[in-house]
C-alpha atoms as a PDB file:
ATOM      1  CA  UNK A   1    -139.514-132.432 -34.876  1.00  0.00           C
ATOM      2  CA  UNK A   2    -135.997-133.934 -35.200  1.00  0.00           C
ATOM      3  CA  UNK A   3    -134.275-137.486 -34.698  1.00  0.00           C
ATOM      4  CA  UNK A   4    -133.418-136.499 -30.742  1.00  0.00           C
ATOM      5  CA  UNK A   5    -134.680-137.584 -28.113  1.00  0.00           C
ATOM      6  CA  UNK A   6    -136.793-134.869 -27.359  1.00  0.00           C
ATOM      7  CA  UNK A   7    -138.625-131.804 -28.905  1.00  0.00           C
ATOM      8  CA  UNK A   8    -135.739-128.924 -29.952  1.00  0.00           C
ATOM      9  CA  UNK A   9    -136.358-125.479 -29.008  1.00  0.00           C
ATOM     10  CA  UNK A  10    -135.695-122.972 -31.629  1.00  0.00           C
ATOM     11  CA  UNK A  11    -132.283-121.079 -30.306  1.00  0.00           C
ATOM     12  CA  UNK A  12    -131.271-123.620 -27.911  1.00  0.00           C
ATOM     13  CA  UNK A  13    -128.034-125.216 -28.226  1.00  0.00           C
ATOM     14  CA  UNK A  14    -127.962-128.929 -28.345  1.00  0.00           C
ATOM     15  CA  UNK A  15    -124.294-129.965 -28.081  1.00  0.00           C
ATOM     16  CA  UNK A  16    -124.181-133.133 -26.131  1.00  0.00           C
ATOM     17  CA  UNK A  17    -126.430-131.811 -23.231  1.00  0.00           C
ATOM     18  CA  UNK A  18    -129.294-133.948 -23.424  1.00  0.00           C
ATOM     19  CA  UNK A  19    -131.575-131.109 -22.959  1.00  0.00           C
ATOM     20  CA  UNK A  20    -132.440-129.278 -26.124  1.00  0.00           C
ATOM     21  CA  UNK A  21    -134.706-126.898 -24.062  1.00  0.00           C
ATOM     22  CA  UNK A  22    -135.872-126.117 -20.899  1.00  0.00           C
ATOM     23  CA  UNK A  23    -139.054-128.198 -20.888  1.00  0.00           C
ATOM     24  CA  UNK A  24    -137.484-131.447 -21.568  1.00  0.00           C
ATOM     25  CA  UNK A  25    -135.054-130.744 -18.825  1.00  0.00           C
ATOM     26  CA  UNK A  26    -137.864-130.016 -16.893  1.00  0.00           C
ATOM     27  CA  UNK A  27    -139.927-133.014 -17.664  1.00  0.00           C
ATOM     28  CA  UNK A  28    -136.596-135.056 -16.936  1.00  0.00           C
ATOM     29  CA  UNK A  29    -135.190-133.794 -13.604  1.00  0.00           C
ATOM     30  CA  UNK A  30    -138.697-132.784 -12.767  1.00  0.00           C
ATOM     31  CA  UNK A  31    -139.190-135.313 -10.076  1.00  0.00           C
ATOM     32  CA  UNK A  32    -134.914-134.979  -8.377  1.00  0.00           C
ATOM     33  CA  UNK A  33    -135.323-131.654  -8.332  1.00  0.00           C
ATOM     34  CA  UNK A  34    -139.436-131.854  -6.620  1.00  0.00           C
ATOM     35  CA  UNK A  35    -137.450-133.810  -3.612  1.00  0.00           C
ATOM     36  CA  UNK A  36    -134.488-131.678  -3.251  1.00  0.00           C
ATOM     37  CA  UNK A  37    -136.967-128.816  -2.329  1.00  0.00           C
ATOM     38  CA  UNK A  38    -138.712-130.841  -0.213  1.00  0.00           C
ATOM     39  CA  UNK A  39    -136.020-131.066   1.531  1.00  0.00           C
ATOM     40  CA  UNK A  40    -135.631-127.836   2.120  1.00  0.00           C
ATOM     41  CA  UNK A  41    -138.823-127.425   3.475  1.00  0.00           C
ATOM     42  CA  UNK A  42    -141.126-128.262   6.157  1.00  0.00           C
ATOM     43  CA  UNK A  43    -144.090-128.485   3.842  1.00  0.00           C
ATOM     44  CA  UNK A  44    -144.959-129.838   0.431  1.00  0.00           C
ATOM     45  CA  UNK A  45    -147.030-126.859  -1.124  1.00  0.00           C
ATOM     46  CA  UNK A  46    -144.180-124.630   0.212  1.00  0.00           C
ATOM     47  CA  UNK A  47    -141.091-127.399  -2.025  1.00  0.00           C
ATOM     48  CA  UNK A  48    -143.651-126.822  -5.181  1.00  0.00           C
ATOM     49  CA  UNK A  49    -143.520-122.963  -5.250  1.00  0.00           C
ATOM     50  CA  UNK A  50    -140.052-123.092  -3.998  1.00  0.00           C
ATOM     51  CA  UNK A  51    -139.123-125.560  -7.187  1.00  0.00           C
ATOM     52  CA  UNK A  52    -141.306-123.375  -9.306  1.00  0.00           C
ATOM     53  CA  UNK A  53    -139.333-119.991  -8.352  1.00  0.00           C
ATOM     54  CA  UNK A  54    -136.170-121.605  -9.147  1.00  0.00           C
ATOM     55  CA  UNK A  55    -137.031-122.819 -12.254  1.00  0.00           C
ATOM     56  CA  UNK A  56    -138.157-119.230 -13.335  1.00  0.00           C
ATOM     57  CA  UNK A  57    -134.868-118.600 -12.488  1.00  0.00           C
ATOM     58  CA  UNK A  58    -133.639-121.262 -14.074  1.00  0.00           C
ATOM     59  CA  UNK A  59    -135.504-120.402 -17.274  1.00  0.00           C
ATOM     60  CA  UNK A  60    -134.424-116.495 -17.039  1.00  0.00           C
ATOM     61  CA  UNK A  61    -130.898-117.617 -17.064  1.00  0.00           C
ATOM     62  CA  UNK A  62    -131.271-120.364 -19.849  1.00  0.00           C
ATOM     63  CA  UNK A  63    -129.997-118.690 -22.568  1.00  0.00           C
ATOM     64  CA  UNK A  64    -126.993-118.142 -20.274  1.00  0.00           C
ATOM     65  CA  UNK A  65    -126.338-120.800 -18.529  1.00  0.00           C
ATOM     66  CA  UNK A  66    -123.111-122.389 -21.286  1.00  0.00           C
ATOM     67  CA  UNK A  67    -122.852-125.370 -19.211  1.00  0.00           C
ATOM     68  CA  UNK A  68    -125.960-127.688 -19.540  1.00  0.00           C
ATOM     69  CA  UNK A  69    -124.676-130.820 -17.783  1.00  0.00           C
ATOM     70  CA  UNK A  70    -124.347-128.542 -14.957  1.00  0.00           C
ATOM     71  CA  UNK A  71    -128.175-127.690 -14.763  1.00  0.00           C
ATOM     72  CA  UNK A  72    -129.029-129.459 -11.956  1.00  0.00           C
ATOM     73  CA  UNK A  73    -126.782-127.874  -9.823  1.00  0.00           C
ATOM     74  CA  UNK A  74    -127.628-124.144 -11.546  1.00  0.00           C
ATOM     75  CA  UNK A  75    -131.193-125.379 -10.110  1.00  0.00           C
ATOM     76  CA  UNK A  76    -129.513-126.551  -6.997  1.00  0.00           C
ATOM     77  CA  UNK A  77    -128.027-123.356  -5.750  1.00  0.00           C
ATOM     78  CA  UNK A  78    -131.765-121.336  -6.872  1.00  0.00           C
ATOM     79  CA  UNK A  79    -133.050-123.608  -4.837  1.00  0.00           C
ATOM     80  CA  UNK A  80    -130.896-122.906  -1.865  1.00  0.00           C
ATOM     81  CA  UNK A  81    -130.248-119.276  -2.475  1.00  0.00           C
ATOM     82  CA  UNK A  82    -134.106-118.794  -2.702  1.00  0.00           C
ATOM     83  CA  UNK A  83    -134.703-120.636   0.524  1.00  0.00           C
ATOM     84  CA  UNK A  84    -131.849-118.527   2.275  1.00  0.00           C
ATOM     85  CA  UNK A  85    -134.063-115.172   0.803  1.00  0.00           C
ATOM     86  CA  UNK A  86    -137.356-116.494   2.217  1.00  0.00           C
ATOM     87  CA  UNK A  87    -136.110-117.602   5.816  1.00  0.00           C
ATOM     88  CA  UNK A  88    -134.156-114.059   5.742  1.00  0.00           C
ATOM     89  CA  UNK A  89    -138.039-112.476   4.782  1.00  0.00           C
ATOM     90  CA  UNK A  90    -139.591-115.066   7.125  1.00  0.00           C
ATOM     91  CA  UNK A  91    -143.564-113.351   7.854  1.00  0.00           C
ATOM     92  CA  UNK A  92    -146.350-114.963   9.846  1.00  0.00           C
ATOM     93  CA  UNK A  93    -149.118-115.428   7.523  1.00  0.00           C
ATOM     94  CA  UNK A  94    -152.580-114.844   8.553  1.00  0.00           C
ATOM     95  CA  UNK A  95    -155.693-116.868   7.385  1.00  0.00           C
ATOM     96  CA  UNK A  96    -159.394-116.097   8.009  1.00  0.00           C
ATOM     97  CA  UNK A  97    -161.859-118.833   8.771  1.00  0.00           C
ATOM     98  CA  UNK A  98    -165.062-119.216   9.575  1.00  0.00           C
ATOM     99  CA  UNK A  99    -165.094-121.336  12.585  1.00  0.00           C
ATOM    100  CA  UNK A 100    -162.036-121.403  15.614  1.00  0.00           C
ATOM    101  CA  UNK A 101    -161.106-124.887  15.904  1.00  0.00           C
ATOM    102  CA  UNK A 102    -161.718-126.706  19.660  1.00  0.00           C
ATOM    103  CA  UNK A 103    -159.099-128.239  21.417  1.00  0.00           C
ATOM    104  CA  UNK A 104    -159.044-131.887  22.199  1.00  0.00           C
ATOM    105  CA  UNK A 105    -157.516-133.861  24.343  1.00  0.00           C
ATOM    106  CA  UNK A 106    -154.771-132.728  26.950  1.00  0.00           C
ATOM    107  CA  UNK A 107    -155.546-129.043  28.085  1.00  0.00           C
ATOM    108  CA  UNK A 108    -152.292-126.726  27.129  1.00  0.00           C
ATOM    109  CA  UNK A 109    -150.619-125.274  29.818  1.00  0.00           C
ATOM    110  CA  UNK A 110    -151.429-121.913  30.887  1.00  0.00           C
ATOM    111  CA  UNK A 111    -150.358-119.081  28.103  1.00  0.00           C
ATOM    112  CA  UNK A 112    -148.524-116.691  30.555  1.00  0.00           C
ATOM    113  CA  UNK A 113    -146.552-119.740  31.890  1.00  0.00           C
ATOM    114  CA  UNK A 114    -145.545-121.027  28.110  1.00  0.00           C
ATOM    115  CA  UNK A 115    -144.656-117.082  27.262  1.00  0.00           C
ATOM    116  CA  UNK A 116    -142.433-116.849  30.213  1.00  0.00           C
ATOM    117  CA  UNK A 117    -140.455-120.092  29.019  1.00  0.00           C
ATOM    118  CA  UNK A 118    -140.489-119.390  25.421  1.00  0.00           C
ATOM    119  CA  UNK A 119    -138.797-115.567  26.379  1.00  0.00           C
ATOM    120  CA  UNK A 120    -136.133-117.095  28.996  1.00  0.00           C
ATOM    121  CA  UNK A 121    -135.163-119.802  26.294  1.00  0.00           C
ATOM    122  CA  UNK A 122    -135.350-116.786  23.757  1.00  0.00           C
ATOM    123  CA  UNK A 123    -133.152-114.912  26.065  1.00  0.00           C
ATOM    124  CA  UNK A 124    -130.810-117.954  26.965  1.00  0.00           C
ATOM    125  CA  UNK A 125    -130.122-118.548  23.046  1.00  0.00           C
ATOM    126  CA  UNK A 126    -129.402-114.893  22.840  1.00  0.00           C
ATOM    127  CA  UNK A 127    -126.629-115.441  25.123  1.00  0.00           C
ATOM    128  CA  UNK A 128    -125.038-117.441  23.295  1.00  0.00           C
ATOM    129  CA  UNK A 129    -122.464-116.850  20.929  1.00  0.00           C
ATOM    130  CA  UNK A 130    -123.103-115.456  17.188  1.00  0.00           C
ATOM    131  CA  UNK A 131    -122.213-118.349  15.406  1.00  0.00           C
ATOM    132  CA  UNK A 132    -123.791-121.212  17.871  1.00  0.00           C
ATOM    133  CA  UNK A 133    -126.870-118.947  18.268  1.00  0.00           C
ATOM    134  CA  UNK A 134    -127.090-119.228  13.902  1.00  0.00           C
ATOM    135  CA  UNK A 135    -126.613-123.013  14.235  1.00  0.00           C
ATOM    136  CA  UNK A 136    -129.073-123.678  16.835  1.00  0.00           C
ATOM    137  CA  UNK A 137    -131.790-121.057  14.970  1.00  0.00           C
ATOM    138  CA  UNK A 138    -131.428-123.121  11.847  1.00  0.00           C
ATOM    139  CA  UNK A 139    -131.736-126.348  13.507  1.00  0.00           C
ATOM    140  CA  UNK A 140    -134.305-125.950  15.621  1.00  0.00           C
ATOM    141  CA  UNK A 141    -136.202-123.066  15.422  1.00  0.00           C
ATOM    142  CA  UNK A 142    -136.052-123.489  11.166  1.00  0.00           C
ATOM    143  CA  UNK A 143    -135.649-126.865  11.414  1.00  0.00           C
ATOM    144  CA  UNK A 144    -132.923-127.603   8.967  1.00  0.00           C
ATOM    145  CA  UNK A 145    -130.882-130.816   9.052  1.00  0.00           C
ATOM    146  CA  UNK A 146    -126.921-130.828   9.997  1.00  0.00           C
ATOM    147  CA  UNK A 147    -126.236-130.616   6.177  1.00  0.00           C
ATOM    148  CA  UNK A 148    -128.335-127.863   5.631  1.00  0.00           C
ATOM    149  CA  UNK A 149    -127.638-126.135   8.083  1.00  0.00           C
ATOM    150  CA  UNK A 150    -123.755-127.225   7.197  1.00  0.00           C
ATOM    151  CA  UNK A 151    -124.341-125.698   3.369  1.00  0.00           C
ATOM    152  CA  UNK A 152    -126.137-122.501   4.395  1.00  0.00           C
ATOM    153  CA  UNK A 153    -123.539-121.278   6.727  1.00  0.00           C
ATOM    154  CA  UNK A 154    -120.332-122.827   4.750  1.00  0.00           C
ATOM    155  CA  UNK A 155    -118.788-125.240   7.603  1.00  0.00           C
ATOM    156  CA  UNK A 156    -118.716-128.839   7.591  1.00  0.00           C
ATOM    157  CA  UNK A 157    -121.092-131.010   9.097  1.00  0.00           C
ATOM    158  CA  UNK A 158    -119.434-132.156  11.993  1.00  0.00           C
ATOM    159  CA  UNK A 159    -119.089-128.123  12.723  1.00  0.00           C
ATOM    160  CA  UNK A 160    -122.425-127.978  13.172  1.00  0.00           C
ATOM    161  CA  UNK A 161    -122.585-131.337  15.290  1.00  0.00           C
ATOM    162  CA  UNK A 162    -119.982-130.032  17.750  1.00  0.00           C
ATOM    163  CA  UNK A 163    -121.340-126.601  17.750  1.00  0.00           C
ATOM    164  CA  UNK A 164    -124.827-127.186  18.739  1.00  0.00           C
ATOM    165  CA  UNK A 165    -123.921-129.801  21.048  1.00  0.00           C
ATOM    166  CA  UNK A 166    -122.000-127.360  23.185  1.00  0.00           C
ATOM    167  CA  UNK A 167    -124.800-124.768  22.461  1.00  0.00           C
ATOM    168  CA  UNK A 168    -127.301-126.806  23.534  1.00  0.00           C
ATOM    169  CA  UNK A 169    -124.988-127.760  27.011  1.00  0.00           C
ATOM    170  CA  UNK A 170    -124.779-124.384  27.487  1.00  0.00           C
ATOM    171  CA  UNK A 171    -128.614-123.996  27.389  1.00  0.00           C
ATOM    172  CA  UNK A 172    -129.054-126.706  30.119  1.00  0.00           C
ATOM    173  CA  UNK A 173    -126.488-124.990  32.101  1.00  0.00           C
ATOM    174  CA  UNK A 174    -128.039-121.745  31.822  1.00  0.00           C
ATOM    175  CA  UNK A 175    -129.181-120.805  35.378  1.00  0.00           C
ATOM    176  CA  UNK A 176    -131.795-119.019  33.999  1.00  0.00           C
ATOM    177  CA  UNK A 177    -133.277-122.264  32.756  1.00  0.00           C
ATOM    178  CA  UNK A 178    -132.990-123.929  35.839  1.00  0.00           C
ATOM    179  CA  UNK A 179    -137.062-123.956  37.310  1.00  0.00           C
ATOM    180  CA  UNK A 180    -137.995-126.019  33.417  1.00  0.00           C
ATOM    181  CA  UNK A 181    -135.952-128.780  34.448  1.00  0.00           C
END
Protein backbone atom coordinates (compact mmCIF):
# COMPACT_ATOMS: atom_id res chain seq x y z
CA UNK A 1 0.00 0.00 0.00
CA UNK A 2 1.12 3.59 -0.74
CA UNK A 3 1.32 7.06 1.20
CA UNK A 4 -2.49 8.03 -0.18
CA UNK A 5 -5.18 8.18 1.37
CA UNK A 6 -6.59 5.13 0.31
CA UNK A 7 -5.73 1.63 -1.15
CA UNK A 8 -4.47 2.12 -5.13
CA UNK A 9 -5.86 -0.10 -7.64
CA UNK A 10 -3.43 -1.51 -10.03
CA UNK A 11 -4.28 0.45 -13.55
CA UNK A 12 -6.17 3.19 -12.08
CA UNK A 13 -5.10 6.61 -12.59
CA UNK A 14 -4.59 8.71 -9.56
CA UNK A 15 -4.06 12.29 -10.79
CA UNK A 16 -5.62 14.56 -8.29
CA UNK A 17 -9.01 12.62 -8.17
CA UNK A 18 -9.13 11.47 -4.78
CA UNK A 19 -10.30 8.16 -5.84
CA UNK A 20 -7.56 5.77 -6.79
CA UNK A 21 -10.24 3.07 -7.52
CA UNK A 22 -13.62 2.36 -7.57
CA UNK A 23 -14.02 0.97 -4.05
CA UNK A 24 -12.73 3.89 -2.25
CA UNK A 25 -15.03 6.03 -4.26
CA UNK A 26 -17.51 3.78 -3.32
CA UNK A 27 -16.84 3.63 0.34
CA UNK A 28 -16.72 7.59 0.12
CA UNK A 29 -19.84 8.72 -1.79
CA UNK A 30 -21.42 5.52 -0.65
CA UNK A 31 -23.88 7.10 1.65
CA UNK A 32 -24.78 10.71 -1.08
CA UNK A 33 -25.24 8.54 -3.59
CA UNK A 34 -27.66 5.71 -1.13
CA UNK A 35 -30.03 9.03 -0.71
CA UNK A 36 -30.05 10.30 -4.15
CA UNK A 37 -31.70 6.91 -5.13
CA UNK A 38 -33.89 7.08 -2.52
CA UNK A 39 -35.07 9.74 -3.89
CA UNK A 40 -35.90 8.37 -6.79
CA UNK A 41 -37.86 5.87 -5.35
CA UNK A 42 -40.82 5.05 -3.42
CA UNK A 43 -39.09 2.30 -1.51
CA UNK A 44 -35.78 1.64 0.17
CA UNK A 45 -34.95 -2.01 -1.08
CA UNK A 46 -35.95 -0.68 -4.55
CA UNK A 47 -32.91 2.87 -3.97
CA UNK A 48 -30.36 -0.18 -2.93
CA UNK A 49 -30.66 -2.23 -6.18
CA UNK A 50 -31.23 0.89 -8.07
CA UNK A 51 -27.69 2.34 -6.49
CA UNK A 52 -26.24 -1.08 -7.01
CA UNK A 53 -27.16 -1.18 -10.93
CA UNK A 54 -25.62 2.09 -11.38
CA UNK A 55 -22.62 1.42 -9.82
CA UNK A 56 -22.14 -1.71 -12.12
CA UNK A 57 -22.42 0.76 -14.52
CA UNK A 58 -20.37 2.89 -12.98
CA UNK A 59 -17.68 0.24 -12.57
CA UNK A 60 -18.11 -1.02 -16.40
CA UNK A 61 -17.31 2.43 -17.47
CA UNK A 62 -14.38 3.08 -14.94
CA UNK A 63 -11.66 2.59 -16.98
CA UNK A 64 -13.40 5.19 -19.18
CA UNK A 65 -14.71 7.56 -17.40
CA UNK A 66 -11.25 10.46 -17.85
CA UNK A 67 -12.93 12.76 -15.59
CA UNK A 68 -12.95 11.49 -11.91
CA UNK A 69 -14.11 14.63 -10.09
CA UNK A 70 -17.04 14.23 -12.22
CA UNK A 71 -18.03 10.72 -10.76
CA UNK A 72 -20.75 11.61 -8.88
CA UNK A 73 -22.58 12.98 -11.50
CA UNK A 74 -21.43 9.86 -14.06
CA UNK A 75 -23.37 7.99 -11.06
CA UNK A 76 -25.98 10.65 -11.11
CA UNK A 77 -27.25 10.33 -14.61
CA UNK A 78 -27.05 5.96 -14.14
CA UNK A 79 -29.05 6.62 -11.58
CA UNK A 80 -31.63 8.59 -13.44
CA UNK A 81 -31.28 6.96 -16.79
CA UNK A 82 -31.83 3.55 -15.00
CA UNK A 83 -34.90 4.77 -13.21
CA UNK A 84 -36.30 6.26 -16.61
CA UNK A 85 -35.61 2.31 -18.09
CA UNK A 86 -37.47 0.69 -15.17
CA UNK A 87 -40.64 3.07 -15.03
CA UNK A 88 -40.57 2.65 -19.06
CA UNK A 89 -40.52 -1.55 -18.15
CA UNK A 90 -42.83 -0.86 -15.18
CA UNK A 91 -44.46 -4.85 -14.37
CA UNK A 92 -46.76 -5.77 -11.51
CA UNK A 93 -44.96 -8.23 -9.51
CA UNK A 94 -46.67 -11.12 -8.05
CA UNK A 95 -45.90 -12.74 -4.60
CA UNK A 96 -47.28 -16.01 -3.15
CA UNK A 97 -48.20 -16.30 0.48
CA UNK A 98 -49.54 -18.49 2.59
CA UNK A 99 -52.28 -16.70 4.29
CA UNK A 100 -54.66 -13.57 2.55
CA UNK A 101 -54.41 -10.82 4.89
CA UNK A 102 -58.01 -9.51 6.65
CA UNK A 103 -59.08 -6.18 6.40
CA UNK A 104 -59.47 -3.94 9.36
CA UNK A 105 -61.08 -1.16 10.07
CA UNK A 106 -63.23 0.97 7.53
CA UNK A 107 -64.86 -1.47 4.91
CA UNK A 108 -63.55 -0.35 1.18
CA UNK A 109 -66.02 0.76 -1.02
CA UNK A 110 -67.56 -1.54 -3.36
CA UNK A 111 -64.92 -2.84 -6.24
CA UNK A 112 -67.22 -2.18 -9.30
CA UNK A 113 -67.85 1.38 -7.93
CA UNK A 114 -63.84 2.11 -7.36
CA UNK A 115 -63.25 0.45 -11.10
CA UNK A 116 -65.74 2.73 -12.61
CA UNK A 117 -63.87 5.87 -11.03
CA UNK A 118 -60.43 4.69 -11.51
CA UNK A 119 -61.45 4.12 -15.64
CA UNK A 120 -63.35 7.67 -15.94
CA UNK A 121 -60.25 9.38 -14.20
CA UNK A 122 -58.12 7.02 -16.53
CA UNK A 123 -60.15 8.23 -19.37
CA UNK A 124 -60.29 11.99 -18.20
CA UNK A 125 -56.27 12.05 -18.02
CA UNK A 126 -56.31 10.55 -21.43
CA UNK A 127 -57.97 13.56 -22.60
CA UNK A 128 -55.68 15.57 -21.81
CA UNK A 129 -52.95 16.81 -23.70
CA UNK A 130 -49.55 14.73 -24.41
CA UNK A 131 -47.35 16.68 -22.49
CA UNK A 132 -49.76 17.53 -19.29
CA UNK A 133 -50.95 13.87 -19.42
CA UNK A 134 -46.70 12.93 -18.97
CA UNK A 135 -46.55 15.49 -16.13
CA UNK A 136 -49.48 14.44 -14.25
CA UNK A 137 -48.43 10.40 -14.83
CA UNK A 138 -45.10 11.18 -13.26
CA UNK A 139 -46.45 13.08 -10.47
CA UNK A 140 -49.04 11.24 -9.39
CA UNK A 141 -49.49 8.07 -10.69
CA UNK A 142 -45.26 7.53 -10.33
CA UNK A 143 -45.08 9.78 -7.78
CA UNK A 144 -42.11 11.87 -8.66
CA UNK A 145 -41.48 15.31 -7.17
CA UNK A 146 -41.67 18.70 -9.42
CA UNK A 147 -37.83 18.33 -9.90
CA UNK A 148 -37.97 14.99 -10.97
CA UNK A 149 -40.41 15.11 -12.84
CA UNK A 150 -38.71 18.65 -14.12
CA UNK A 151 -35.23 16.52 -14.96
CA UNK A 152 -36.90 13.51 -16.61
CA UNK A 153 -38.82 15.41 -19.14
CA UNK A 154 -36.13 18.43 -19.63
CA UNK A 155 -38.38 21.62 -18.58
CA UNK A 156 -37.99 23.68 -15.65
CA UNK A 157 -39.69 23.30 -12.55
CA UNK A 158 -42.09 25.88 -12.60
CA UNK A 159 -43.15 24.06 -16.14
CA UNK A 160 -44.23 21.40 -14.38
CA UNK A 161 -45.98 23.59 -11.57
CA UNK A 162 -48.03 25.47 -14.17
CA UNK A 163 -48.64 22.47 -16.23
CA UNK A 164 -50.19 20.20 -13.80
CA UNK A 165 -52.01 22.87 -12.20
CA UNK A 166 -53.99 23.51 -15.35
CA UNK A 167 -54.07 19.66 -15.89
CA UNK A 168 -55.38 19.02 -12.81
CA UNK A 169 -58.25 22.14 -13.41
CA UNK A 170 -59.02 20.53 -16.32
CA UNK A 171 -59.68 17.21 -14.47
CA UNK A 172 -62.15 18.94 -12.05
CA UNK A 173 -63.78 20.47 -14.96
CA UNK A 174 -64.13 17.36 -16.75
CA UNK A 175 -67.91 16.67 -16.96
CA UNK A 176 -67.24 13.28 -16.92
CA UNK A 177 -65.97 13.63 -13.38
CA UNK A 178 -68.76 15.44 -12.24
CA UNK A 179 -70.95 12.50 -9.94
CA UNK A 180 -67.11 12.07 -7.63
CA UNK A 181 -67.45 15.47 -6.53
Amino acid sequence: MTATTGPVCAGASTAATGYPCFSSYVRARGPLLLRTARSLTANPSDAEDLLQTALTKTFVAWERIEDHRALDGYVRRALVNTRTSQWRKRKVDEFACEELPEPHGVPEPDPAERQVLHDAMWRAVMRLPDRQRAMVVLRYYEDLSEAQTAALLGVSVGTVKSAVSRALGKLRDDPELAPVR
